[in-house]
Protein backbone atom coordinates (compact mmCIF):
# COMPACT_ATOMS: atom_id res chain seq x y z
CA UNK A 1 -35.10 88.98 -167.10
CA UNK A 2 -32.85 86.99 -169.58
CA UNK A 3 -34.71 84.62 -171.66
CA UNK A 4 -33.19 81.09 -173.44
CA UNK A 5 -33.31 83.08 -176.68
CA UNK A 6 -31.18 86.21 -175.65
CA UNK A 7 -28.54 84.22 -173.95
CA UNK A 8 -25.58 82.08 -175.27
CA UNK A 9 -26.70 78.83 -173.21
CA UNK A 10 -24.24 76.68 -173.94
CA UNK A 11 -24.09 72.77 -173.57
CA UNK A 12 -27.31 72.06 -171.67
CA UNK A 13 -26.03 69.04 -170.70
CA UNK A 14 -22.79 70.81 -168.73
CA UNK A 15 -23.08 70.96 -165.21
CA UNK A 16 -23.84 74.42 -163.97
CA UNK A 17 -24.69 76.12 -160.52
CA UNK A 18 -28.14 76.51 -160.50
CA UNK A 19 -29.30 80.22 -160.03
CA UNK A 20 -28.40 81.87 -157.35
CA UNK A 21 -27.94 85.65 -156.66
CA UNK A 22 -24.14 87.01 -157.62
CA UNK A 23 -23.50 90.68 -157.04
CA UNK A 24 -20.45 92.01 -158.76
CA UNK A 25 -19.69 94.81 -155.66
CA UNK A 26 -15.93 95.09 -155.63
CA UNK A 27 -12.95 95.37 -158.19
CA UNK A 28 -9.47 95.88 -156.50
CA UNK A 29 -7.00 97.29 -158.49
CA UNK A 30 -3.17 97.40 -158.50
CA UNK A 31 -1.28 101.10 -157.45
CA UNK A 32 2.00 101.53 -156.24
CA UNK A 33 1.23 104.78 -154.72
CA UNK A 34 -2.22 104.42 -152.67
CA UNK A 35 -1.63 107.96 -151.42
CA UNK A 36 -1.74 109.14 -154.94
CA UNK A 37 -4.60 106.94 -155.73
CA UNK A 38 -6.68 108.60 -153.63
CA UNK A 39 -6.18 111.44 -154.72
CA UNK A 40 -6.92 110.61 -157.91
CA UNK A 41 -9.88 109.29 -157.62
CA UNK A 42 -11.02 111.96 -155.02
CA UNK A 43 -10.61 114.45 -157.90
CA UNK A 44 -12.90 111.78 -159.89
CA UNK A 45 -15.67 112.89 -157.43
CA UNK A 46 -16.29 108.90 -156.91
CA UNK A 47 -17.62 108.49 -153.19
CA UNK A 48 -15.14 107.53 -150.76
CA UNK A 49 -16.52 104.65 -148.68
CA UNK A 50 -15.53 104.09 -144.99
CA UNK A 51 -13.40 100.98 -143.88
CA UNK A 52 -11.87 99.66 -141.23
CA UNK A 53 -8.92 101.98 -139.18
CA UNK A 54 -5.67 100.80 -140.09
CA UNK A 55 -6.72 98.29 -142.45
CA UNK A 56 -4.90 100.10 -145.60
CA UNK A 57 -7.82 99.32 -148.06
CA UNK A 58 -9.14 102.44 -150.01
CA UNK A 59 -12.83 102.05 -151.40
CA UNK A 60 -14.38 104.31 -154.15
CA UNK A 61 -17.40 104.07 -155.70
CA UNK A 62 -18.64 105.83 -158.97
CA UNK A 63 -21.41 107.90 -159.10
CA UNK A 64 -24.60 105.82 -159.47
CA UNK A 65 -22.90 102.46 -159.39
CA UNK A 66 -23.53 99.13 -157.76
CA UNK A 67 -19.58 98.44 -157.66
CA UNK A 68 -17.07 99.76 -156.08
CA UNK A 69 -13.35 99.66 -156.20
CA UNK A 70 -10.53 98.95 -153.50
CA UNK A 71 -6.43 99.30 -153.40
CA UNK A 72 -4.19 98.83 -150.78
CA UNK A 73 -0.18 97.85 -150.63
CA UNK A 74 -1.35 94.42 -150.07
CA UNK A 75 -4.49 93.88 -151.45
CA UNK A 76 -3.71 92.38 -154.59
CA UNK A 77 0.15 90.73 -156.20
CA UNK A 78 -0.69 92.23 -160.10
CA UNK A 79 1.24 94.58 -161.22
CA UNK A 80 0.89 98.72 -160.94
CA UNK A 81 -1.28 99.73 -164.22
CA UNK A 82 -2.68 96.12 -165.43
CA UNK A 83 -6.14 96.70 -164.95
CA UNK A 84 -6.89 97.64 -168.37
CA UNK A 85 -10.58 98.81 -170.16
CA UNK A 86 -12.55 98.32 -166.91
CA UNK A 87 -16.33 99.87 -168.86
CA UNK A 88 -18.01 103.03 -166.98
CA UNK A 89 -21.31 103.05 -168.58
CA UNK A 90 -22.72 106.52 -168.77
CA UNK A 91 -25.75 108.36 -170.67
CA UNK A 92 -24.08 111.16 -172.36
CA UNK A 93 -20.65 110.48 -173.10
CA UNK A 94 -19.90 114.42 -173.89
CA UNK A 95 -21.15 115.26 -171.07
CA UNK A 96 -19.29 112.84 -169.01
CA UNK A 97 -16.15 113.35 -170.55
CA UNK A 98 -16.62 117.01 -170.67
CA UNK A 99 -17.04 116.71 -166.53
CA UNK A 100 -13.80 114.44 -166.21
CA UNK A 101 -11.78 116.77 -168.27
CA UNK A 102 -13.24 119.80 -165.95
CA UNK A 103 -11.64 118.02 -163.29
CA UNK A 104 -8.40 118.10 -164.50
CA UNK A 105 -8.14 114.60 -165.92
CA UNK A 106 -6.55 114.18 -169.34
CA UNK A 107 -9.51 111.83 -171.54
CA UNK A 108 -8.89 110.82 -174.82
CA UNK A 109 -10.61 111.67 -177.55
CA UNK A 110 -14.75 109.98 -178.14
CA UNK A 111 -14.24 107.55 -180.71
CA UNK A 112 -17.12 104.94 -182.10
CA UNK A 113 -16.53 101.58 -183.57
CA UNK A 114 -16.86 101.36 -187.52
CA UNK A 115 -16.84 98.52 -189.79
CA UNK A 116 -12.98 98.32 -189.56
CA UNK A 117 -12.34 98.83 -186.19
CA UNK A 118 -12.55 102.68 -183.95
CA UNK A 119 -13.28 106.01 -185.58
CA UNK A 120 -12.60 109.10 -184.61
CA UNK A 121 -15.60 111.06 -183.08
CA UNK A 122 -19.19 110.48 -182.04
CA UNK A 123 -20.96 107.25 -183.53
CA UNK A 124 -22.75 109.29 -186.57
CA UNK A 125 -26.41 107.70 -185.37
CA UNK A 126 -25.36 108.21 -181.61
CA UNK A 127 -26.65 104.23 -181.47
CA UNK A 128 -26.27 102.36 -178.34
CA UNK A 129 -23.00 100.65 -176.84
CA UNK A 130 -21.08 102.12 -179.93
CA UNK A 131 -18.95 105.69 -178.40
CA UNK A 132 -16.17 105.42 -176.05
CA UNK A 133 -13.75 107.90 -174.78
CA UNK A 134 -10.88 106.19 -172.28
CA UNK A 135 -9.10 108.06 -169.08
CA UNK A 136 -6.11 106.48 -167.22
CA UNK A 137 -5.12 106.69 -163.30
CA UNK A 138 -1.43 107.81 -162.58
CA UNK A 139 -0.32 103.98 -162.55
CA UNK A 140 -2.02 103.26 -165.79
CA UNK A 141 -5.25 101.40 -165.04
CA UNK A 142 -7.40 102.32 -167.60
CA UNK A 143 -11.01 102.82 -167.51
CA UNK A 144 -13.49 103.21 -170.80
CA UNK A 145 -16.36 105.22 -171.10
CA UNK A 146 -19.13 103.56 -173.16
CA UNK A 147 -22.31 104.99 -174.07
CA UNK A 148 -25.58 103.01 -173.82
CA UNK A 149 -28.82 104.57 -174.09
CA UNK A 150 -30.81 101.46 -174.61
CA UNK A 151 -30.14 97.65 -173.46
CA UNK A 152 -30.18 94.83 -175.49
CA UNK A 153 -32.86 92.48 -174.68
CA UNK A 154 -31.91 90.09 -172.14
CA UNK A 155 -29.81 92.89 -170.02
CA UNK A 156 -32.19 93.95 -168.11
CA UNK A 157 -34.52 92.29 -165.42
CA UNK A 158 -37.55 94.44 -165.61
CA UNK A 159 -38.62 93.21 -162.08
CA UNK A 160 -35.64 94.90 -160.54
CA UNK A 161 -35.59 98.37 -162.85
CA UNK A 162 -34.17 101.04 -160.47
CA UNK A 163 -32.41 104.35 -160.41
CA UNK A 164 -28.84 104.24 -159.15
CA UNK A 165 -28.64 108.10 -158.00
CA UNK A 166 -30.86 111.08 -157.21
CA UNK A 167 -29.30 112.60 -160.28
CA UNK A 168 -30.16 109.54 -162.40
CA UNK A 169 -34.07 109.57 -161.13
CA UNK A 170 -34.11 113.48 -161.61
CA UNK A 171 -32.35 113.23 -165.40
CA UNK A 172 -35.01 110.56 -165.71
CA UNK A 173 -37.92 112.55 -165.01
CA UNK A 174 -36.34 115.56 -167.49
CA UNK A 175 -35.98 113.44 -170.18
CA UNK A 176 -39.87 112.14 -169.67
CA UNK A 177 -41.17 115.25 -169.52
CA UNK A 178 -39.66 116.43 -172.28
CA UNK A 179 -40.63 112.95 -174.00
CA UNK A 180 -44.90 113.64 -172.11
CA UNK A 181 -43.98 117.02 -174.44
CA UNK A 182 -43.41 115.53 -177.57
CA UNK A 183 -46.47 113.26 -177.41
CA UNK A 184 -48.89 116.08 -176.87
CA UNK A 185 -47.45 118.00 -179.75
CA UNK A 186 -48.30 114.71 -181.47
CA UNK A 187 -51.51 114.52 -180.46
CA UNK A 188 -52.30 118.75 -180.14
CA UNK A 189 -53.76 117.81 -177.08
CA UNK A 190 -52.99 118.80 -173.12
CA UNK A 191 -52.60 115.33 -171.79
CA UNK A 192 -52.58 115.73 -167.60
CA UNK A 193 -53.61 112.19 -167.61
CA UNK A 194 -50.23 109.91 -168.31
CA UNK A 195 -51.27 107.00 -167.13
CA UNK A 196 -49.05 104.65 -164.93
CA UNK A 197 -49.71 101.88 -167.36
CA UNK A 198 -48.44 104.17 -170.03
CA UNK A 199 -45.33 105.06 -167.87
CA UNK A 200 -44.45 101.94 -166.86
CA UNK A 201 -44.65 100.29 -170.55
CA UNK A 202 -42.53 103.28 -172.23
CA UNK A 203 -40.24 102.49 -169.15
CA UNK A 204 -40.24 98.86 -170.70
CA UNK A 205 -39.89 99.49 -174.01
CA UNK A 206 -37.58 101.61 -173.73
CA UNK A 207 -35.33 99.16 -171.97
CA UNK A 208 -35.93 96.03 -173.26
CA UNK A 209 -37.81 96.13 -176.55
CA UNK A 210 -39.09 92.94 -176.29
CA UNK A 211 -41.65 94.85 -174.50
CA UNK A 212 -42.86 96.44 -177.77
CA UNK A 213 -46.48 94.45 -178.22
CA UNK A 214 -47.33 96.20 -174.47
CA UNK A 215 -46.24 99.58 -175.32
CA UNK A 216 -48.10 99.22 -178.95
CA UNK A 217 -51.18 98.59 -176.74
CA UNK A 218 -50.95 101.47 -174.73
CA UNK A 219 -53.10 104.61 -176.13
CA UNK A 220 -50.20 106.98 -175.60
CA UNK A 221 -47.14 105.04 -176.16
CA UNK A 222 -48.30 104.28 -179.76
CA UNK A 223 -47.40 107.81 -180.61
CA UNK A 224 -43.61 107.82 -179.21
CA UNK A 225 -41.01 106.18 -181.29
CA UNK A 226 -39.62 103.20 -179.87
CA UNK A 227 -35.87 104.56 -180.30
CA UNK A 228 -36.77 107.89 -178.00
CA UNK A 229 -34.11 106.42 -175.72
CA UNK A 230 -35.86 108.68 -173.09
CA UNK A 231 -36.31 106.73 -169.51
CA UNK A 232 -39.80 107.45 -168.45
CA UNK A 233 -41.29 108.21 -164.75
CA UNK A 234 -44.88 110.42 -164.11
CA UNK A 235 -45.38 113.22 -162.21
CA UNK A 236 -46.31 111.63 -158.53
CA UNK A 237 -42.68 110.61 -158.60
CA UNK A 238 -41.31 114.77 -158.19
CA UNK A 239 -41.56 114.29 -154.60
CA UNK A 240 -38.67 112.61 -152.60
CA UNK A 241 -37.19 112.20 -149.33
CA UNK A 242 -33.91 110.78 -148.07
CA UNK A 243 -34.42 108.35 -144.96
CA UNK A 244 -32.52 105.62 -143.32
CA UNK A 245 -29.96 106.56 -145.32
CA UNK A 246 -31.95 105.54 -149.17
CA UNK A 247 -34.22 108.17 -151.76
CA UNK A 248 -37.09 106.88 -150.94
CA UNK A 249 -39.81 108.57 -153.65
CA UNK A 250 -43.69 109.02 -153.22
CA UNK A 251 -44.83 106.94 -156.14
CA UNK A 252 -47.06 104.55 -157.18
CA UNK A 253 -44.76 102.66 -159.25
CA UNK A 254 -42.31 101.50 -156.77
CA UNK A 255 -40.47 99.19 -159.65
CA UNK A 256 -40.30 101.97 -161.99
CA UNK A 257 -39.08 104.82 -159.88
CA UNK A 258 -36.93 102.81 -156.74
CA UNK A 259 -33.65 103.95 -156.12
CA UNK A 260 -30.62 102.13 -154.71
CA UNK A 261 -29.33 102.58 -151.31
CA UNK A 262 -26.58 104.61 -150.88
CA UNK A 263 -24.41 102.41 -149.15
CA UNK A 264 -22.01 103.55 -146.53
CA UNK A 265 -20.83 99.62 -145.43
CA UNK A 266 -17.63 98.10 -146.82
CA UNK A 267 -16.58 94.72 -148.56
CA UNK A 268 -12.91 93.82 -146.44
């Protein structure tokens, strides 16, 4: 969770509502032609969520998100094509472009912030929050892709870590064993024996890396480079089942490996 020293505070003297849950679930967005919304964002492959008969609201949700979207002809009063830069925050920007073009949707071209302002192509390190790539719906609304591989401290509640997806939990566990691979090359060594503790405080690290004196401590983790950018998970996590409608995974690290519900209620 956010700390005093990785968030702009403010006046502490202001008055402020003390804490209290706020999740961001819904963005409407102005169309003039709802029938050619959805179909738009059909062909996005974004989940269509049920609402109510007759009630002229459309709800998407992107793959592996926590928010969805709505549009109706009298949902909102802005105009057709205002909502502008509205961030979809993938893991692979090539590859997620590469899947939206596949689709038939026209992307522009990746692009990475420089010094001066947006250059063309990849950002030449492939660092965090720096490549984008933007795609536009037939009214205009524009939506841009950002890359982030790795949060920057204070963005992420390690209490709460979860998997959005089934997809996202099974890229997860790819990328970890490929990242379990690298470590016994390191060490020239079959290593069966992962611990959780090990798991759990690459898991950390690799999202917040305030986490670093943990991970330093653990006798594997030492050997991986903090700037893998590889989310980690262990091996009693492979086995899954979907009930009461959520991926609910055999684990002993229920932080580390929990997945969101898919959700099937709507917000009208």
């Amino acid at each position: 969770m956010a700390t005093p020293k990785d968030v702009i505070d403010g006046n502490s003297n202001e008055p402020k509502v003390a804490p209290v849950d706020m999740k961001l679930e819904v963005i409407v967005i102005p169309v003039s032609d709802v029938d050619r919304a959805e179909q738009f964002y059909r062909r996005l492959g974004w989940r269509q969520d049920v609402t109510p008969p007759g009630s002229g609201v459309y709800q998407f949700t992107p793959h592996g998100s926590a928010c969805s979207i709505q549009f109706g002809k009298t949902l909102i009063s802005a105009a057709p094509g205002s909502a502008q830069k509205t961030y979809l925050i993938v893991s692979d920007i090539e590859a997620a472009r590469a899947a939206i073009v596949g689709a038939g949707i026209e992307v522009g071209e990746i692009f990475h912030l420089g010094p001066n302002g947006p250059v063309s192509g990849l950002d030449p390190e492939r660092g965090t929050y720096r490549s984008r790539a933007s795609f536009s719906d037939p009214d205009g609304n524009t939506w841009l892709l950002q890359e982030i591989t790795t949060r920057l401290p204070g963005r992420i509640d390690s209490g709460v870590t979860s998997f959005g997806s089934a997809s996202d939990l099974a890229s997860a566990m790819r990328r970890a064993e490929a990242a379990h691979g690298e470590h016994e090359k390191r060490t020239r060594q079959r290593d069966a024996n992962w611990s959780d503790e090990d798991v759990v405080a690459y898991e950390l690290l690799r999202r917040d890396p305030r986490h670093s004196q943990r991970a330093q401590e653990s006798p594997s983790l030492h050997l991986l480079p903090a700037d893998v950018g590889q989310k980690a998970t262990c091996e009693k996590a492979r086995t899954a089942a979907h009930r009461n409608g959520s991926l609910i995974v055999a684990t002993r690290l229920p932080v580390l490996c929990r997945v969101a519900p898919v959700r099937t209620t709507h917000h009208v």
